[in-house]
PDB file of N, CA and C in Angstrom:
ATOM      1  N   UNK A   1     111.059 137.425 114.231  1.00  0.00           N
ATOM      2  CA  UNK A   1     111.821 136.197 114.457  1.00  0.00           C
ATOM      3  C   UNK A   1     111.053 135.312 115.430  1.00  0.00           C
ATOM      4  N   UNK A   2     110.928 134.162 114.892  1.00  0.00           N
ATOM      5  CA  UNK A   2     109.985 133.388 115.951  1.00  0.00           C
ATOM      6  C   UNK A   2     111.347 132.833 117.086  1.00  0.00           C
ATOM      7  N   UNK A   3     110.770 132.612 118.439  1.00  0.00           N
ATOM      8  CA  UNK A   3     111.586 132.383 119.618  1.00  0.00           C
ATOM      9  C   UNK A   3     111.729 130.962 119.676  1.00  0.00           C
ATOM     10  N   UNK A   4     112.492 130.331 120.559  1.00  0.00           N
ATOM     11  CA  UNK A   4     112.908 129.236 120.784  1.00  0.00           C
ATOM     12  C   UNK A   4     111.538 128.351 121.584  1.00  0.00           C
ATOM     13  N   UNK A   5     110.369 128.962 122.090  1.00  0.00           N
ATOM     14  CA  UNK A   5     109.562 128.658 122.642  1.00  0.00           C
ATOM     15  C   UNK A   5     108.514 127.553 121.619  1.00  0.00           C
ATOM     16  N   UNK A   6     108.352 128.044 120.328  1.00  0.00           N
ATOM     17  CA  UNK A   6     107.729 127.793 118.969  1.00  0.00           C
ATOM     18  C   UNK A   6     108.182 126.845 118.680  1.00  0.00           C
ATOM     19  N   UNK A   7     109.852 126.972 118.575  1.00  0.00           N
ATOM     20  CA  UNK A   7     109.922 125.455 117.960  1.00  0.00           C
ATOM     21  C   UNK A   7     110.413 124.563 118.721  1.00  0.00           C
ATOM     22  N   UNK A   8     110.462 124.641 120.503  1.00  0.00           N
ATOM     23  CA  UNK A   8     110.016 123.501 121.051  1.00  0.00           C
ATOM     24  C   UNK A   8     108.467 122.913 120.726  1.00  0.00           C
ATOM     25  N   UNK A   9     107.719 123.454 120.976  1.00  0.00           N
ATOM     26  CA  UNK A   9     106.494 123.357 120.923  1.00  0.00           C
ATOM     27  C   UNK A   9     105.955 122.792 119.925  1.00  0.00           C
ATOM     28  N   UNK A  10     106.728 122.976 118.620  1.00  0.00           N
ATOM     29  CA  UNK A  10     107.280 122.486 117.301  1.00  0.00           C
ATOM     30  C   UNK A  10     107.291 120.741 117.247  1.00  0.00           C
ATOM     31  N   UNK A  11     108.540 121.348 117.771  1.00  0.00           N
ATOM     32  CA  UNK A  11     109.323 119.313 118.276  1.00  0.00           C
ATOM     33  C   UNK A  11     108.689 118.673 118.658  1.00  0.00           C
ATOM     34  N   UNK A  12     108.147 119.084 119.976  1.00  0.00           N
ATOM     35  CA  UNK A  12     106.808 118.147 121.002  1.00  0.00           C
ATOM     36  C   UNK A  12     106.099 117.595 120.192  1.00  0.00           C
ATOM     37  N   UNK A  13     105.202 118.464 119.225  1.00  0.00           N
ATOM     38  CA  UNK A  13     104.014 118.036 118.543  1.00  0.00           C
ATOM     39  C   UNK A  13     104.539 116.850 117.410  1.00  0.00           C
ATOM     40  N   UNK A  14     105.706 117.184 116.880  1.00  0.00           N
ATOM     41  CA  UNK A  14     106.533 116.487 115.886  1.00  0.00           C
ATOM     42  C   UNK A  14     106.847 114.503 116.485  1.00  0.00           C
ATOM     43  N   UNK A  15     107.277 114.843 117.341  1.00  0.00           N
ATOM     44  CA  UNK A  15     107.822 113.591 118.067  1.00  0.00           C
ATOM     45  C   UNK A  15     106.680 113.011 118.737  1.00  0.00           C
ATOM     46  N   UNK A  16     105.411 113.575 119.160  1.00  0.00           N
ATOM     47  CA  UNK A  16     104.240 113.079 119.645  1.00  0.00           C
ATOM     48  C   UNK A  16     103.611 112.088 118.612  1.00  0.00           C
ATOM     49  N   UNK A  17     103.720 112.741 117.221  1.00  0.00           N
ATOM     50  CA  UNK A  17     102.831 112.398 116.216  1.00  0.00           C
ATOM     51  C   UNK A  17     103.537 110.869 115.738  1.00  0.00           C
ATOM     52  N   UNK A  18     104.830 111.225 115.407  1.00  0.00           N
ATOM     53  CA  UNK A  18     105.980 110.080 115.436  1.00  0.00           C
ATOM     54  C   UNK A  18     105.941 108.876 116.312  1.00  0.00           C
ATOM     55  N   UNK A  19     105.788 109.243 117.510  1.00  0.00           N
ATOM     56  CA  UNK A  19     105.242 108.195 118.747  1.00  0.00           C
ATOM     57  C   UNK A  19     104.217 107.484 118.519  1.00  0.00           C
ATOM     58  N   UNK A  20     103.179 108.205 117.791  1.00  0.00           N
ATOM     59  CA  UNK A  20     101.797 107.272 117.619  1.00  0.00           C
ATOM     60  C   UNK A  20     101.828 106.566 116.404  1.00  0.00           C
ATOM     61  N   UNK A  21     102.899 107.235 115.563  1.00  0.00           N
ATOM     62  CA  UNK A  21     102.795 106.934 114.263  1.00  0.00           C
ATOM     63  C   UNK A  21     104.029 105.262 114.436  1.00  0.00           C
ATOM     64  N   UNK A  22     105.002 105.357 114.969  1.00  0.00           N
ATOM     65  CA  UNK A  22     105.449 103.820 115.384  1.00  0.00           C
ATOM     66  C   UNK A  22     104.868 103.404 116.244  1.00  0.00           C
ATOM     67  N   UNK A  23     103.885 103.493 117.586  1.00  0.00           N
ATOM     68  CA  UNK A  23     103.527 102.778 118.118  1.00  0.00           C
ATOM     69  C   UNK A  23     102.568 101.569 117.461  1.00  0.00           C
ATOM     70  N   UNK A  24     101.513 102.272 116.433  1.00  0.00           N
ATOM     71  CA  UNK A  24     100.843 101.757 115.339  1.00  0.00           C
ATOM     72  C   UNK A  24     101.314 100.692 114.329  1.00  0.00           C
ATOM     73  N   UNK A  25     101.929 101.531 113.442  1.00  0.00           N
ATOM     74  CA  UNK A  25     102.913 100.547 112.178  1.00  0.00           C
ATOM     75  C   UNK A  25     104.292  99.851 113.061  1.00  0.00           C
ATOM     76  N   UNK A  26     104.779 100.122 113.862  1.00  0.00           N
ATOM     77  CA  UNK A  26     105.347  99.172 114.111  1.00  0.00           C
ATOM     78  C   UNK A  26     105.181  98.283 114.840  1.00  0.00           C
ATOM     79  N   UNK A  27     104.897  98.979 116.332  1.00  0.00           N
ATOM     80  CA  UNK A  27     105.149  97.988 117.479  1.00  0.00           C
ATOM     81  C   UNK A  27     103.406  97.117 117.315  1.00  0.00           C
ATOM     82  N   UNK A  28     102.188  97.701 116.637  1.00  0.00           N
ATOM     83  CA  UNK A  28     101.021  96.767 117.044  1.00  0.00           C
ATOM     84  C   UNK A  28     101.052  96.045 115.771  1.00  0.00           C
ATOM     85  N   UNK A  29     101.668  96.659 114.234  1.00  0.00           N
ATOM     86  CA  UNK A  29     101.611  95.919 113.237  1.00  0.00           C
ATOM     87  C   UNK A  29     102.670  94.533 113.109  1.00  0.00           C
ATOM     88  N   UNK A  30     104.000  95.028 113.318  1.00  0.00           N
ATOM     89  CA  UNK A  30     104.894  94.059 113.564  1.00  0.00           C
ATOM     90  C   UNK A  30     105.559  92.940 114.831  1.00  0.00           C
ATOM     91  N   UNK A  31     105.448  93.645 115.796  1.00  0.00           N
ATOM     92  CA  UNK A  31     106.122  93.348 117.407  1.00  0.00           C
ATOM     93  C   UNK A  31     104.960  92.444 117.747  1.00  0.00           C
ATOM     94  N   UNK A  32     103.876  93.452 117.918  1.00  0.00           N
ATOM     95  CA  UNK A  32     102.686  92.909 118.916  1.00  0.00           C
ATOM     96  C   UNK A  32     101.469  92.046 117.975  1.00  0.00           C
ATOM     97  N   UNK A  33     102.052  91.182 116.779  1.00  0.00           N
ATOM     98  CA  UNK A  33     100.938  90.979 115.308  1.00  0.00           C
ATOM     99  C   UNK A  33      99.965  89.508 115.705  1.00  0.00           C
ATOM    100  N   UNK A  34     101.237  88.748 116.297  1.00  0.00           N
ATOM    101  CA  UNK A  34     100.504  87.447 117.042  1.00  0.00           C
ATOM    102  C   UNK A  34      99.397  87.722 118.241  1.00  0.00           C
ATOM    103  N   UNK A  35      99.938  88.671 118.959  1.00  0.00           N
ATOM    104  CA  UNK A  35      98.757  88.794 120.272  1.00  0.00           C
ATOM    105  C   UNK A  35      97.580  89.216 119.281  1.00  0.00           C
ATOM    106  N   UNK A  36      97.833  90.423 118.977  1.00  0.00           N
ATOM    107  CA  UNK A  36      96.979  91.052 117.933  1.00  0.00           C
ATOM    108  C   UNK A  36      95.817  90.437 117.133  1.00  0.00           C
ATOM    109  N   UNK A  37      95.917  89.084 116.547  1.00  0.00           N
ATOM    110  CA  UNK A  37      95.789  88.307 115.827  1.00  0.00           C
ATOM    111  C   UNK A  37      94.654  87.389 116.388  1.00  0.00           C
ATOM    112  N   UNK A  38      94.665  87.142 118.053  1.00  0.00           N
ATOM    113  CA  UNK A  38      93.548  86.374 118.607  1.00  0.00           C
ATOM    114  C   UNK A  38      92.255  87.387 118.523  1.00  0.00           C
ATOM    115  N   UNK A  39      92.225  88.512 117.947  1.00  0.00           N
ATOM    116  CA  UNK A  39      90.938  89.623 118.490  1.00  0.00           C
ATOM    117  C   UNK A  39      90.562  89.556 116.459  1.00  0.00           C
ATOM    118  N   UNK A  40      89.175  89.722 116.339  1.00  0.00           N
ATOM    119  CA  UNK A  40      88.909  89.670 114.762  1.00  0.00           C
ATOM    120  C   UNK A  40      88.043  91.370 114.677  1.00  0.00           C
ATOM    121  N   UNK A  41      88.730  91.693 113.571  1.00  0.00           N
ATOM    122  CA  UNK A  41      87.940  93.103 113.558  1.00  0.00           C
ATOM    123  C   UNK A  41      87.191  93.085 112.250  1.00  0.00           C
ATOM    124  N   UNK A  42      86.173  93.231 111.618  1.00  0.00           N
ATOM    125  CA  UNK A  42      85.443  93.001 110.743  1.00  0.00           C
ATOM    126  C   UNK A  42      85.381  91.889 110.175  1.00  0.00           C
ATOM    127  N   UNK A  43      86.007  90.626 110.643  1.00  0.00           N
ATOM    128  CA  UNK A  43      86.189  89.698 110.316  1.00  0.00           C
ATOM    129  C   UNK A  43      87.895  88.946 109.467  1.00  0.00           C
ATOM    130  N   UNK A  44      88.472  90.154 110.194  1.00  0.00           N
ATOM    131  CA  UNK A  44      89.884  89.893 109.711  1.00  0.00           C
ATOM    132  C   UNK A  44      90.907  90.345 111.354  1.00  0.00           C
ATOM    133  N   UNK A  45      91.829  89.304 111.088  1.00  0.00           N
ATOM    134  CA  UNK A  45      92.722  89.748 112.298  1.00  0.00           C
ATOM    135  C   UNK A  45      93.220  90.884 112.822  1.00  0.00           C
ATOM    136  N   UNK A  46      93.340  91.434 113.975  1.00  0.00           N
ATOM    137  CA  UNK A  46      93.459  92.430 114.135  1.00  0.00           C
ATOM    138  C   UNK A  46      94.609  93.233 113.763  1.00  0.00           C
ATOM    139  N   UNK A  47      95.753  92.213 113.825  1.00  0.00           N
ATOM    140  CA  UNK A  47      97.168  92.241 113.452  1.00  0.00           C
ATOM    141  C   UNK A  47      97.464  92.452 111.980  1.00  0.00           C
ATOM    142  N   UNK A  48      96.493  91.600 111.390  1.00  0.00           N
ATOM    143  CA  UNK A  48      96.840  92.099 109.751  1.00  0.00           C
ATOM    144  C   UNK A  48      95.940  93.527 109.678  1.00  0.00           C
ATOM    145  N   UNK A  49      95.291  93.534 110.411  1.00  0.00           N
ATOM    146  CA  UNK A  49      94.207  94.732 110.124  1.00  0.00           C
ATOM    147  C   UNK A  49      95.170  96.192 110.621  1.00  0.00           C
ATOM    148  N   UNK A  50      95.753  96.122 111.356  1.00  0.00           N
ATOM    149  CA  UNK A  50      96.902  97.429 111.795  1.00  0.00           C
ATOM    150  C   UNK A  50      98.071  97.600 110.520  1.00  0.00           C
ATOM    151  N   UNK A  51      99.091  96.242 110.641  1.00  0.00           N
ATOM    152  CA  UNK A  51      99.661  95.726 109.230  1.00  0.00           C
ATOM    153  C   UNK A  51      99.274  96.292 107.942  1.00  0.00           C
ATOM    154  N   UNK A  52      97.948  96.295 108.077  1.00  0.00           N
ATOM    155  CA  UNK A  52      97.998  96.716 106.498  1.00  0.00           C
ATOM    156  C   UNK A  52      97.009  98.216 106.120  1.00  0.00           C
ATOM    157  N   UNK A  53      96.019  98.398 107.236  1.00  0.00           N
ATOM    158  CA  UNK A  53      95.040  99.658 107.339  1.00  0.00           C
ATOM    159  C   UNK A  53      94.944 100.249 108.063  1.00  0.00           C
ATOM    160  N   UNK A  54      95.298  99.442 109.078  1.00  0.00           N
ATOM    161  CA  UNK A  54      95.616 100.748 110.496  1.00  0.00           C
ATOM    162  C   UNK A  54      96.879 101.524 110.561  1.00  0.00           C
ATOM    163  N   UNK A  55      97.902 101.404 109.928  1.00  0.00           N
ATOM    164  CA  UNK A  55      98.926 102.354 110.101  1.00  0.00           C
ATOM    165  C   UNK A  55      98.338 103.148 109.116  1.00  0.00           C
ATOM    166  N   UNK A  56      97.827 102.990 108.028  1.00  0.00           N
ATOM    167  CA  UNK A  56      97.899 103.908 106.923  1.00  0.00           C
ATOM    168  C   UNK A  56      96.525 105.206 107.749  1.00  0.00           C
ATOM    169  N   UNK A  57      95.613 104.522 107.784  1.00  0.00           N
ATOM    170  CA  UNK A  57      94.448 105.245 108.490  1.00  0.00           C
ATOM    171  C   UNK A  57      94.780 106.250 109.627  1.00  0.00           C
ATOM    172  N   UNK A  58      95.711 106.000 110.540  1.00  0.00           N
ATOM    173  CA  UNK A  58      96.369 106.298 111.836  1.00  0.00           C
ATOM    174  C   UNK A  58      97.389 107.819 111.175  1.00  0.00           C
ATOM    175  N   UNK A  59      98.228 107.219 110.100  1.00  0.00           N
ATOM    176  CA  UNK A  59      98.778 108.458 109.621  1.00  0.00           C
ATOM    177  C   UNK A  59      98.563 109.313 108.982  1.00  0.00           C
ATOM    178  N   UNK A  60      97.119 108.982 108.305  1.00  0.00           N
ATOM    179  CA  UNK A  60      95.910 109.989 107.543  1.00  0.00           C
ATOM    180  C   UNK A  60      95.308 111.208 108.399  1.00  0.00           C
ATOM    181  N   UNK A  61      94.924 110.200 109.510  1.00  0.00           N
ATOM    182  CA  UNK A  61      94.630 111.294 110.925  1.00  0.00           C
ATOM    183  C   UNK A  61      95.771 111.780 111.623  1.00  0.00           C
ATOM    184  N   UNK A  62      96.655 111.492 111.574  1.00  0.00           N
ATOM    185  CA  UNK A  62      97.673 112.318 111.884  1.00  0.00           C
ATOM    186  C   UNK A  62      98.437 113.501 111.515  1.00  0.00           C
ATOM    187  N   UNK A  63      97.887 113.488 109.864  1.00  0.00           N
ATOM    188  CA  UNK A  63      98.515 114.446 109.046  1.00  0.00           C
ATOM    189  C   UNK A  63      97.142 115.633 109.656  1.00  0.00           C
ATOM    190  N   UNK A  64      95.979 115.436 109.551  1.00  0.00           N
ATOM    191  CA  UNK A  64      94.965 116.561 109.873  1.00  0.00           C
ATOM    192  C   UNK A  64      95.584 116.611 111.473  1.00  0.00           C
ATOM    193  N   UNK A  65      95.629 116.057 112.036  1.00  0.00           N
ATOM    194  CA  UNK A  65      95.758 116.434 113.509  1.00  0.00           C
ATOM    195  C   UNK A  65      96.750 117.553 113.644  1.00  0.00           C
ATOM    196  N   UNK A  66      98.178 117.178 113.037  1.00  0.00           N
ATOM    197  CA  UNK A  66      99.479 118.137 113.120  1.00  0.00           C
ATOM    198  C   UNK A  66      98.906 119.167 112.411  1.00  0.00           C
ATOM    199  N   UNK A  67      98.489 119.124 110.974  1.00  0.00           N
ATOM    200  CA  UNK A  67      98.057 120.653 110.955  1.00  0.00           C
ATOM    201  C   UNK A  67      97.184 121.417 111.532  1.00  0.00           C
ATOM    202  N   UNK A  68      95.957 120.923 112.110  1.00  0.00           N
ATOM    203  CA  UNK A  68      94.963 121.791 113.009  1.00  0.00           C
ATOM    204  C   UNK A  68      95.942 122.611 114.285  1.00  0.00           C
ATOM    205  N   UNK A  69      97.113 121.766 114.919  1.00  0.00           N
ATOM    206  CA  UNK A  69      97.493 122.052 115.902  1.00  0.00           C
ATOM    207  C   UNK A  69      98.337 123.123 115.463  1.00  0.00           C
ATOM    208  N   UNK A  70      98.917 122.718 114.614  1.00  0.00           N
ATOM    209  CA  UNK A  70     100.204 123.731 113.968  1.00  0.00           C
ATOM    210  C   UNK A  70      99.627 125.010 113.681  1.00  0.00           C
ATOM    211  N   UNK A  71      98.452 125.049 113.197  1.00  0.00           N
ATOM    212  CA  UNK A  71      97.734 126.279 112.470  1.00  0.00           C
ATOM    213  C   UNK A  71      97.137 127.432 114.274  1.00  0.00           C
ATOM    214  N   UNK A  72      96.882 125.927 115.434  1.00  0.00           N
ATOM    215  CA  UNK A  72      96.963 126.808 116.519  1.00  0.00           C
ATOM    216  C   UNK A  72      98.136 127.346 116.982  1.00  0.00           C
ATOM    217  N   UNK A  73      99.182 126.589 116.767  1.00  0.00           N
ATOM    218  CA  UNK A  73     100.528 126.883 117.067  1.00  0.00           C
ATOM    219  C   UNK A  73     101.034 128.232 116.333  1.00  0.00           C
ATOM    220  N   UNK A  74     100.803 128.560 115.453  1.00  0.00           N
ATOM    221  CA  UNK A  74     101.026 129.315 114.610  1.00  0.00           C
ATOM    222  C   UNK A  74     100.921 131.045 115.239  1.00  0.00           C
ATOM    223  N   UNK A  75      99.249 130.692 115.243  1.00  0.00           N
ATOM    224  CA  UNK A  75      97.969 131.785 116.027  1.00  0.00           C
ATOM    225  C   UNK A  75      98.681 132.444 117.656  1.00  0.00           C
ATOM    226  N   UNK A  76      99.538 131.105 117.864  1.00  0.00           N
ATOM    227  CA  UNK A  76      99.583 131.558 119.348  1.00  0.00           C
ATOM    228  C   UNK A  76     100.839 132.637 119.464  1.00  0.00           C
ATOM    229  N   UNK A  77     101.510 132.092 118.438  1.00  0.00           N
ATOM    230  CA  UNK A  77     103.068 132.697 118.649  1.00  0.00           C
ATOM    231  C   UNK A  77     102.786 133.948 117.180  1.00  0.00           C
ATOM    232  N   UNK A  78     101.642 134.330 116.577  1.00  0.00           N
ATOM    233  CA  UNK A  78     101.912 135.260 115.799  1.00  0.00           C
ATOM    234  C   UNK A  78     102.517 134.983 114.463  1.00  0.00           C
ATOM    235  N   UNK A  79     102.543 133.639 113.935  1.00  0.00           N
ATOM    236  CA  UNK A  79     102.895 133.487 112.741  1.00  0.00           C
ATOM    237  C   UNK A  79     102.631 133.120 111.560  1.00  0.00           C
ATOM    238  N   UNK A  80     100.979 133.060 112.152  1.00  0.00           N
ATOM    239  CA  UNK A  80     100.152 132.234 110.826  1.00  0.00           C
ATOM    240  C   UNK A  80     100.198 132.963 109.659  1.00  0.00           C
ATOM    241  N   UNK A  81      99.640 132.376 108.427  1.00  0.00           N
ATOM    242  CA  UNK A  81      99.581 132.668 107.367  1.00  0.00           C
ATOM    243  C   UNK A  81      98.590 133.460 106.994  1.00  0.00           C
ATOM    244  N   UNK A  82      98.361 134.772 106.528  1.00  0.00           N
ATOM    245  CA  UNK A  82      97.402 135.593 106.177  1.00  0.00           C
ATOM    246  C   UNK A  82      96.757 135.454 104.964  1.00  0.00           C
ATOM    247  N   UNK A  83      95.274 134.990 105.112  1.00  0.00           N
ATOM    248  CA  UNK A  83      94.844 135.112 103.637  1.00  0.00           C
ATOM    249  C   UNK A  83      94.492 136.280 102.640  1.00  0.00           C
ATOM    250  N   UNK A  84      94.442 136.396 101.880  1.00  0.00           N
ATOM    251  CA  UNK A  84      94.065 137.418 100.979  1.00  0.00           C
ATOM    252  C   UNK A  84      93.265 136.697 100.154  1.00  0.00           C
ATOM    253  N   UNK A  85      92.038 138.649 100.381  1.00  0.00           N
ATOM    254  CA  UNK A  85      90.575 137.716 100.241  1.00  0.00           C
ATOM    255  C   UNK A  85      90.390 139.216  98.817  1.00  0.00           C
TER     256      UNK A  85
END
């Protein structure tokens, strides 16, 4: 039985990822799009550039990030997945 320790540790990582994942698509794509907008990143605004590729990019790396961690998370508390070789 995994302990209550796991799936705090769980949550944290969960709600961390969530945090970066609206700080991104929302608050720099939508909230913050005008400030955003005076800086040019390859030659396109920075604001449309979050708006439309940086959230997606941001949650691409986010999906590898949570699992690398999870797979340590796993290791630590004894629950990873065993391969068969």
């Amino acid at each position: 039985m995994v302990n209550n320790d796991y799936w705090k540790a769980n949550l944290k990582l969960i709600a961390f990822c969530l945090a970066i994942w609206f700080l991104v698509s929302f608050v720099f794509g939508i909230l913050l799009v005008d400030q955003l907008n005076a800086i040019r990143l390859g030659g396109y605004k920075l604001g449309f550039w979050f708006a439309q590729q940086g959230s997606i990019y941001t949650f691409l790396v986010l999906i590898f990030f949570y699992a690398n961690r999870m797979n340590k998370l796993d290791k630590k508390f004894g629950v990873e997945e065993k391969r068969e070789s």
